[in-house]
Protein backbone atom coordinates (compact mmCIF):
# COMPACT_ATOMS: atom_id res chain seq x y z
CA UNK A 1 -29.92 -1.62 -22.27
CA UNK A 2 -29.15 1.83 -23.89
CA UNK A 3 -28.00 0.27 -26.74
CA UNK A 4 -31.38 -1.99 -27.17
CA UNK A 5 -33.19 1.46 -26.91
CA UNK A 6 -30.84 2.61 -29.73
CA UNK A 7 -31.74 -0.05 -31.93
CA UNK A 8 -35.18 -0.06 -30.53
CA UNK A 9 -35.34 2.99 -31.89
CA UNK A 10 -33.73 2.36 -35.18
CA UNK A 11 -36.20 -0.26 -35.57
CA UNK A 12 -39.25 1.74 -35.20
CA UNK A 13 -37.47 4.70 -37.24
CA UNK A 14 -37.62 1.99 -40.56
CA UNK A 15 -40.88 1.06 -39.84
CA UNK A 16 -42.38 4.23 -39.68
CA UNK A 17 -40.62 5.13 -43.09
CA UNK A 18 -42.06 1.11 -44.36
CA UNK A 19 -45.85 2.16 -43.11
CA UNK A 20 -45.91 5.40 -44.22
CA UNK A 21 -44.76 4.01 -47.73
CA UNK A 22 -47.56 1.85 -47.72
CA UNK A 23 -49.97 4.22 -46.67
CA UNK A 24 -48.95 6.21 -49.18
CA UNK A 25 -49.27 3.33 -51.81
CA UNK A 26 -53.01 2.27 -50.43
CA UNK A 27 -54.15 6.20 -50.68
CA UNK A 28 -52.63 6.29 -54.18
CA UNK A 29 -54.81 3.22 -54.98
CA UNK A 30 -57.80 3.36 -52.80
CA UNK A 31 -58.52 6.92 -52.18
CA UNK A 32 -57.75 9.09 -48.87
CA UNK A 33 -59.70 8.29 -45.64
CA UNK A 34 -60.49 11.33 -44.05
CA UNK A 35 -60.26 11.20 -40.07
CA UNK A 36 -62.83 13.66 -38.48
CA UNK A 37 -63.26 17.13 -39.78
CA UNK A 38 -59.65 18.47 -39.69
CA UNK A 39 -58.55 16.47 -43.13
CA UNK A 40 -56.15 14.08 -41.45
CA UNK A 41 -55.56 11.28 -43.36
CA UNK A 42 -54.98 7.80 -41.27
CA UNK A 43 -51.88 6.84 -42.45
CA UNK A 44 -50.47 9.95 -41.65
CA UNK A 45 -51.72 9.87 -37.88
CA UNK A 46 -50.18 6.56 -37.75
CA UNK A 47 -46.76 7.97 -39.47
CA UNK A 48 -47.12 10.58 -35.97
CA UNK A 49 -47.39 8.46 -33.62
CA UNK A 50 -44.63 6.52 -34.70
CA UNK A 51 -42.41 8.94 -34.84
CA UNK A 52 -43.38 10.32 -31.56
CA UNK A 53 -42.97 6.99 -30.14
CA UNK A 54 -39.40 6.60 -31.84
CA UNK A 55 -38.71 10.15 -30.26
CA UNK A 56 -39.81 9.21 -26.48
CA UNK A 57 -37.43 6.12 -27.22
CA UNK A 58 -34.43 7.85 -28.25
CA UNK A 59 -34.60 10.75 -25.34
CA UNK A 60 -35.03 7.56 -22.73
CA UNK A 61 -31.71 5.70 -24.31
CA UNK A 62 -30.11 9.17 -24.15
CA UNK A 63 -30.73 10.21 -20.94
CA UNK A 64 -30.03 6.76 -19.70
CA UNK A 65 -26.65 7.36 -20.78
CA UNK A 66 -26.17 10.88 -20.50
CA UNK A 67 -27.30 11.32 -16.91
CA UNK A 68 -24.58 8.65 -15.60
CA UNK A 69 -21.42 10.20 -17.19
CA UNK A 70 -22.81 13.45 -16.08
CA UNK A 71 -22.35 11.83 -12.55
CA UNK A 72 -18.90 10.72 -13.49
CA UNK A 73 -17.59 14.40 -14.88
CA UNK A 74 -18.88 15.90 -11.80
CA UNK A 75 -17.15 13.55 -9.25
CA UNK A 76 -13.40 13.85 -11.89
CA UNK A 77 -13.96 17.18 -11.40
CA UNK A 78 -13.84 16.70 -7.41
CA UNK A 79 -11.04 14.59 -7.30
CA UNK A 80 -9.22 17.02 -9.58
CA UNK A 81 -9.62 19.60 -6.90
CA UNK A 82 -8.43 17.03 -4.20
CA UNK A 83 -11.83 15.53 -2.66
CA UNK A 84 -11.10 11.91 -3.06
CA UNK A 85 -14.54 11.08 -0.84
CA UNK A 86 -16.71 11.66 -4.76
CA UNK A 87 -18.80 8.54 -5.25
CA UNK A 88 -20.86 7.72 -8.19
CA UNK A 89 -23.37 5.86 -8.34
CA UNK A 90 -23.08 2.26 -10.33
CA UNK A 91 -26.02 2.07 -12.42
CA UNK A 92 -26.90 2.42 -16.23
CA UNK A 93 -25.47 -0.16 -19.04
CA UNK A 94 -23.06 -2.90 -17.97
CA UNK A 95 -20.28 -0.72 -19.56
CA UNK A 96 -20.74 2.52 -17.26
CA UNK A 97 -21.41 0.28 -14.44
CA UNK A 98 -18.05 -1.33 -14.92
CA UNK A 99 -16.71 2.70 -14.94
CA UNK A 100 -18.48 3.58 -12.08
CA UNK A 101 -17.10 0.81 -10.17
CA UNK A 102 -13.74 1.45 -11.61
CA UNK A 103 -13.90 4.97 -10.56
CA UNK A 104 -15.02 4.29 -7.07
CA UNK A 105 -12.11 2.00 -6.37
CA UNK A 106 -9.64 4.47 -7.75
CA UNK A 107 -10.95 6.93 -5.54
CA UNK A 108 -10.97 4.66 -2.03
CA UNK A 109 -7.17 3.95 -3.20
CA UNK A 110 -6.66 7.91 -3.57
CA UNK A 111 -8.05 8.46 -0.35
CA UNK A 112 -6.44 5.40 1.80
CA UNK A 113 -3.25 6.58 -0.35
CA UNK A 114 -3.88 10.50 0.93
CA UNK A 115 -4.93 9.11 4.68
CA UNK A 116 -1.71 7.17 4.97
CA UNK A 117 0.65 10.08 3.67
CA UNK A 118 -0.65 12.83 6.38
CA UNK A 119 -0.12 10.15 8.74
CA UNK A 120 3.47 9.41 8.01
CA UNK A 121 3.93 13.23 7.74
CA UNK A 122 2.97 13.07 11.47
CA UNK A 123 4.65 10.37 12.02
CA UNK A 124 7.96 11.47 10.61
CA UNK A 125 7.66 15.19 12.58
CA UNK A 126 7.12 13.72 15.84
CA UNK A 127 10.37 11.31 15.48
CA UNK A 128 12.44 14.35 14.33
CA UNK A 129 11.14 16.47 17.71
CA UNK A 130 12.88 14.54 20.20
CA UNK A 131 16.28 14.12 18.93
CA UNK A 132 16.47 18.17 17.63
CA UNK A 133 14.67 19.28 21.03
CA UNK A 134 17.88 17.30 22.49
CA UNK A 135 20.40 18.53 20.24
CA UNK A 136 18.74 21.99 20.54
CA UNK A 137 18.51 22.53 24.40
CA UNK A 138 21.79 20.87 25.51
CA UNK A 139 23.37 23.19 23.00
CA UNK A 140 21.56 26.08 24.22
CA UNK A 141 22.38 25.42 27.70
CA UNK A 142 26.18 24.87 26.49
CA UNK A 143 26.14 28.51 24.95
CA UNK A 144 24.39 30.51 28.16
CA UNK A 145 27.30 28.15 30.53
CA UNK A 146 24.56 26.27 32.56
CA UNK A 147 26.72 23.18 31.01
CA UNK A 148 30.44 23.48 30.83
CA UNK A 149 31.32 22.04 27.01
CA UNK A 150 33.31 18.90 28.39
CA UNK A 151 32.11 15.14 26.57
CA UNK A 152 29.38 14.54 29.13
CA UNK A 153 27.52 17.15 28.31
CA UNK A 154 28.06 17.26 24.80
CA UNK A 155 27.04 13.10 24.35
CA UNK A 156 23.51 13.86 24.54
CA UNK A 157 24.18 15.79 21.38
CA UNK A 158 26.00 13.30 19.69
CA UNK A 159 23.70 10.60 20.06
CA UNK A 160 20.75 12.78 19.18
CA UNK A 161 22.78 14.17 15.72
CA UNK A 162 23.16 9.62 15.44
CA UNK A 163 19.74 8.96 16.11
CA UNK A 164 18.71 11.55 12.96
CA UNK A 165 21.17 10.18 10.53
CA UNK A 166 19.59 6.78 11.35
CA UNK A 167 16.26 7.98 10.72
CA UNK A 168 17.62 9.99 7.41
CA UNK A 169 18.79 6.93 6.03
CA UNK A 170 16.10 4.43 7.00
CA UNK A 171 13.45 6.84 5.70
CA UNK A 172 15.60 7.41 2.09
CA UNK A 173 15.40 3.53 2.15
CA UNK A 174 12.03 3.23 2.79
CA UNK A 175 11.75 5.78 -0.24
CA UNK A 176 13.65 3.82 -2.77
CA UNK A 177 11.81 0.68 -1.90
CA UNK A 178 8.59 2.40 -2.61
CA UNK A 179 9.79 3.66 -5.61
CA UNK A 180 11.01 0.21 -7.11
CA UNK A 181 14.67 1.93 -7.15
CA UNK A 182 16.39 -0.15 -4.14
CA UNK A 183 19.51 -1.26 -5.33
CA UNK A 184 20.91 -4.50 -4.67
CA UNK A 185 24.40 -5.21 -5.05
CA UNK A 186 24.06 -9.11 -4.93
CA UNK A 187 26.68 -11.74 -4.34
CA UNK A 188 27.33 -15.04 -3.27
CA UNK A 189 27.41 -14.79 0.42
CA UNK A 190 28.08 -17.13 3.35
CA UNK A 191 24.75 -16.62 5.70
CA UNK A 192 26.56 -18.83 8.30
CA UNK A 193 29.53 -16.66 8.27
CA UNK A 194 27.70 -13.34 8.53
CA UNK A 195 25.34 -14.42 11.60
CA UNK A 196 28.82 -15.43 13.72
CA UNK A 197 30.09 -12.14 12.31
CA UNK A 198 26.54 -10.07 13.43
CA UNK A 199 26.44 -11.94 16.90
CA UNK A 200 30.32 -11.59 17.66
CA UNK A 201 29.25 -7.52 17.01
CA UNK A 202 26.52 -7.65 19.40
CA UNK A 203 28.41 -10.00 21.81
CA UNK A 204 29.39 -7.79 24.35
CA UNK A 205 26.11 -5.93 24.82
CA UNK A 206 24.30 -8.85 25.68
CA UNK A 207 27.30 -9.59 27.93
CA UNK A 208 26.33 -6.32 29.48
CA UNK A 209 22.76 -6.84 30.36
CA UNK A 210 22.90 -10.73 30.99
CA UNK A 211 21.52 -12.12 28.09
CA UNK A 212 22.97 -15.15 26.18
CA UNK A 213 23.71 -14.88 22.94
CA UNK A 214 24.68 -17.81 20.36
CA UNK A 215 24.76 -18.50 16.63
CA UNK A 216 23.82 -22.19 15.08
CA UNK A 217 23.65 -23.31 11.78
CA UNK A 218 22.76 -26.38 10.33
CA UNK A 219 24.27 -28.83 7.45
CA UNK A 220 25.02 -27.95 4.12
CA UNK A 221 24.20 -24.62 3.64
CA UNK A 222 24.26 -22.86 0.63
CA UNK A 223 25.76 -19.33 -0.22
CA UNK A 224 22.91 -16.67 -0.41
CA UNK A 225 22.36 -14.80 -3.31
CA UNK A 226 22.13 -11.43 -1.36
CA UNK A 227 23.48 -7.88 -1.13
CA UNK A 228 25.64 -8.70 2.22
CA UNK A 229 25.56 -4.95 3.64
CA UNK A 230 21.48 -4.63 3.41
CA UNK A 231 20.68 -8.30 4.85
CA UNK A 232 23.61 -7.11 7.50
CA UNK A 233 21.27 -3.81 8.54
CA UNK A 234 18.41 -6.35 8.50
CA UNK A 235 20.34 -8.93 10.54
CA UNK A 236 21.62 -6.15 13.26
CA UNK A 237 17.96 -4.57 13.60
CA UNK A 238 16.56 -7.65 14.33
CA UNK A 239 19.11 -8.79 17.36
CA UNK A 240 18.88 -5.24 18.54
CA UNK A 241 14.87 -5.70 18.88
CA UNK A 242 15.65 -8.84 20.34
CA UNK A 243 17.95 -7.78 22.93
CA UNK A 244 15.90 -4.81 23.91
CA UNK A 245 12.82 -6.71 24.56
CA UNK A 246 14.75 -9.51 26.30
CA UNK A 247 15.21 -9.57 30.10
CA UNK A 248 18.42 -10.10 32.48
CA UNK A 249 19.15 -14.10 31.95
CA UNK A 250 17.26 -14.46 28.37
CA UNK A 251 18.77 -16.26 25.55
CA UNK A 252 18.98 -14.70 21.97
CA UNK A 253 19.42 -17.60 18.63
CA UNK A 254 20.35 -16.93 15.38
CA UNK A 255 20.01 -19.98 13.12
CA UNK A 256 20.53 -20.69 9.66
CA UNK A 257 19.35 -23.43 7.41
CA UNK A 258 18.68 -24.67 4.21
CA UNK A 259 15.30 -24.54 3.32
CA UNK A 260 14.46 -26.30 -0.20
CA UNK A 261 15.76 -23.69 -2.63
CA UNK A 262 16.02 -20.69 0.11
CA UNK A 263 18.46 -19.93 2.85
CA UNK A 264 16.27 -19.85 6.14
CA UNK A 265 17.76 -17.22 8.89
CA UNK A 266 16.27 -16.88 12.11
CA UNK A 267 16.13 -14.93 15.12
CA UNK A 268 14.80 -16.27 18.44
CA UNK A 269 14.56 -14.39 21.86
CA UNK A 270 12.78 -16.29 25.10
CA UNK A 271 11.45 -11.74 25.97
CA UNK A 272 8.37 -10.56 26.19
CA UNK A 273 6.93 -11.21 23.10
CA UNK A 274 4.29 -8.93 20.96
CA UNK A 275 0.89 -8.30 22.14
CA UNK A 276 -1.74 -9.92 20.31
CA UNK A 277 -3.24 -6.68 18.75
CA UNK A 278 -0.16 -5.46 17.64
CA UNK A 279 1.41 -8.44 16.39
CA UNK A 280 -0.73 -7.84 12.56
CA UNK A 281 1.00 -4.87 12.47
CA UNK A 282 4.57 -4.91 13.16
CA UNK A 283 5.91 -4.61 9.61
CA UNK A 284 4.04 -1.20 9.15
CA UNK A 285 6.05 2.10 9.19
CA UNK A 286 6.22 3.79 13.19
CA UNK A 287 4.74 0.56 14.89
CA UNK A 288 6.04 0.21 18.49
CA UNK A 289 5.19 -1.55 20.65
CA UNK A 290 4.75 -0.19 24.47
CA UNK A 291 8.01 1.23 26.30
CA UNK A 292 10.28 0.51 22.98
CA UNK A 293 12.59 3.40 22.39
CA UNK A 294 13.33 2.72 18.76
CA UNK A 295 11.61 4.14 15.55
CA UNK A 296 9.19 1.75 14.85
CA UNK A 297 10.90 1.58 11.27
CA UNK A 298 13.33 -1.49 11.71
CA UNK A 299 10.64 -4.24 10.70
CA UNK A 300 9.56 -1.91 7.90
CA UNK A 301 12.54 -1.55 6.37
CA UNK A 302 13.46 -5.45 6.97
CA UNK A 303 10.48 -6.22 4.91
CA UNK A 304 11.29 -4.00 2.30
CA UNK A 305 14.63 -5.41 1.64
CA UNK A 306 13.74 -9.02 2.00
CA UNK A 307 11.41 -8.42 -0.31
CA UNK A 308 13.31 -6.43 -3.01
CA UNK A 309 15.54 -10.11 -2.62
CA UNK A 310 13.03 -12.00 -3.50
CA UNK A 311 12.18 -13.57 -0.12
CA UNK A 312 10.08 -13.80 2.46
CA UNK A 313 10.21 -12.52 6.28
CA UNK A 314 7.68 -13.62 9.02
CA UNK A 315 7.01 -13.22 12.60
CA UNK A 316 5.27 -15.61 15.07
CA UNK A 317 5.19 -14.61 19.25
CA UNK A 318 3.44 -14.81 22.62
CA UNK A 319 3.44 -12.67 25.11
CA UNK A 320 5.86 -14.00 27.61
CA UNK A 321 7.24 -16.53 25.64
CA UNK A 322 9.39 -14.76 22.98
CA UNK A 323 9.63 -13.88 19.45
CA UNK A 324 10.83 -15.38 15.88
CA UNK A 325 11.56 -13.70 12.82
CA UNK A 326 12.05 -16.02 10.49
CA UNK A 327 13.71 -14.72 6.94
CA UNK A 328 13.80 -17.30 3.94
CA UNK A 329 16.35 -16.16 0.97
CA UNK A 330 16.99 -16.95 -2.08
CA UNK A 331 20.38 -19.06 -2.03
CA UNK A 332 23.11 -19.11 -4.86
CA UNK A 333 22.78 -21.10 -7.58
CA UNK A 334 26.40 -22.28 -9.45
C-alpha cells in the first residue's frame, strides 16, 4: 500500500504540473478569471489544491512506513539490552509485515533459547551439590578424626570425585554435540559382537540383584558404520537404566537386527516402565524419572550421538510392563 500512495502521489504530482500548464495556456489565450475580490486566478486555486492533496498523500505513505520501523528500532534496541519479551506489531506493507513477523519469531527463539540456558545453569549446580557436599564433608570429618582415613570411609569420596568426572564428560559431550563438533571416529563394527561384549560387562550385576540378562541377534547382520567407543557409552547407559528400573526376577534383552539399510539394536526390560507424562520427555537434558539416582543426562546424550551417526533412537513403555529403546544405525556398506 505505501508504495501505491507513492505513486499515488507521483501521479497527482504530474498532473498538477499538466493542469497548471493548461491553465496557464487557456489564461494566455482567453484572459484571466478572477475568483472573488482577492485576484486569485482559477487555475491557480486548482494548481493548490492539488498540491495540497499530493502533500496529505505523501505524509500518509510516509508515516505509514515510518511509524512501523520506528516500532522495529525501538524493540532492536530492547533486545540489544537483553529484553527478548519486545513485540512489534505486524502491520503496514506486506514487506514490513513479513519483518515484523520475522522479528517476533527471532525474539520467542531468543527467549525460549535464554529460558532453557538459566534452567540448565540450575540444573547443572544442583547435580554438582551432592557429589562435592559428599566429597566435602567426609573429607572434613577425615581431617577433625570423627572418621579414621581407612577405605571405608574414604569410598564415599571416591565415588563422589567418579560421579563428577561422569558428569564433566557427559556435559563436554553434550557441548560438542550442540556445537556440530562431535567427533566420530567411524569404522566397520560388529553390533552383534559388541552387545555380547556390553552384556558379558554387565553380567554379573544383574547376577547380583536377580535379573536375567541375555543378548540375541538375528540373521545376517551387517557391520555398523559407527564409532565403536560412543555407541559402547550409549549401549552401557541404556542396560544400566534398564537394570536400575528392573525388579528382583526381571529379564533384560539386547537384540540386534538388520533393518533394510540400518542396523536395528535394542534394549528390552519387563521394569517399571515410564509414566505417561514423562515418557515425551525422556530425551531432554536432567529428566528423571521418580526415585532414579542417575543424572537424567544418559538419554540425552544417547540421542545426541545416534544422531551425529546418522540414525535414529526411540522409546516406547507402560507402566508396569517395561521399556524399549530401540536404536536403528546406519550399517557398512563394502
Amino acid at each position: 500500500m505505501w508504495r501505491f500512495g507513492c505513486l499515488l502521489a507521483i501521479a497527482v504530482g504530474f498532473a498538477t504540473v499538466a493542469l497548471s500548464l493548461v491553465a496557464w495556456l487557456v489564461e494566455s489565450a482567453t484572459g484571466a478569471a478572477q475568483v472573488g475580490n482577492r485576484g486569485i486566478h482559477a487555475p491557480q486555486l486548482a494548481f493548490l489544491l492539488l498540491v495540497a492533496i499530493a502533500i496529505a498523500v505523501a505524509v500518509r505513505s510516509v508515516r505509514r512506513v515510518v511509524t512501523p520501523l520506528r516500532g522495529l528500532i525501538t524493540a532492536a534496541g530492547r533486545v540489544e539490552e537483553g529484553d527478548y519479551s519486545a513485540h512489534v506489531s505486524e502491520r503496514g506493507s506486506s514487506e514490513l509485515r513479513s519483518v515484523a513477523r520475522a522479528f517476533n519469531a527471532m525474539t520467542a527463539r531468543l527467549r525460549a533459547d535464554d529460558e532453557r540456558r538459566r534452567s540448565f545453569l540450575a540444573d547443572v549446580t544442583h547435580e554438582l551439590r551432592t557429589p562435592l557436599a559428599v566429597i566435602r564433608g567426609q573429607a572434613e570429618a577425615i581431617a577433625d578424626g570423627l572418621y579414621p582415613g581407612d577405605a571405608e570411609h574414604l569410598a564415599p569420596i571416591i565415588e563422589a570425585a567418579r560421579t563428577l568426572e561422569v558428569l564433566t564428560e557427559d556435559l563436554r559431550t553434550l557441548a560438542l554435540s550442540e556445537a556440530g563438533a562431535l567427533a566420530l571416529a567411524r569404522e566397520h563394527v560388529d553390533l552383534v559382537a559388541l552387545a555380547h561384549d556390553a552384556v558379558a560387562a554387565f553380567q554379573a550385576r544383574a547376577g547380583s540383584v536377580g535379573i536375567s540378562l541375555a543378548a540375541d541377534a538375528g540373521e545376517d547382520v551387517p557391520a555398523a558404520d559407527i564409532d565403536p567407543a560412543r555407541i559402547r557409552s550409549v549401549l552401557g547407559n541404556l542396560l544400566a537404566n534398564a537394570l536400575r528400573h528392573t525388579p528382583a526376577g526381571g529379564t533384560v534383552r539386547v537384540a540386534v537386527r538388520r533393518s533394510g539399510d540400518q542396523v536395528e539394536l535394542s534394549v528390552a526390560d519387563s521394569g517399571e516402565g515410564i509414566p505417561a507424562d514423562l515418557l515425551p520427555h525422556v530425551f531432554e537434558r536432567f529428566v528423571k524419572g521418580p526415585g532414579s539416582t542417575g543424572s537424567g543426562l544418559g538419554l540425552a546424550i544417547a540421542r545426541d550421538v545416534v544422531t551425529a551417526h546418522g540414525g535414529t533412537i526411540g522409546i516406547e513403555s507402560r507402566q508396569g510392563a517395561g521399556t524399549t529403546v530401540r536404536l536403528e544405525l546406519p550399517a557398512a556398506r563394502a
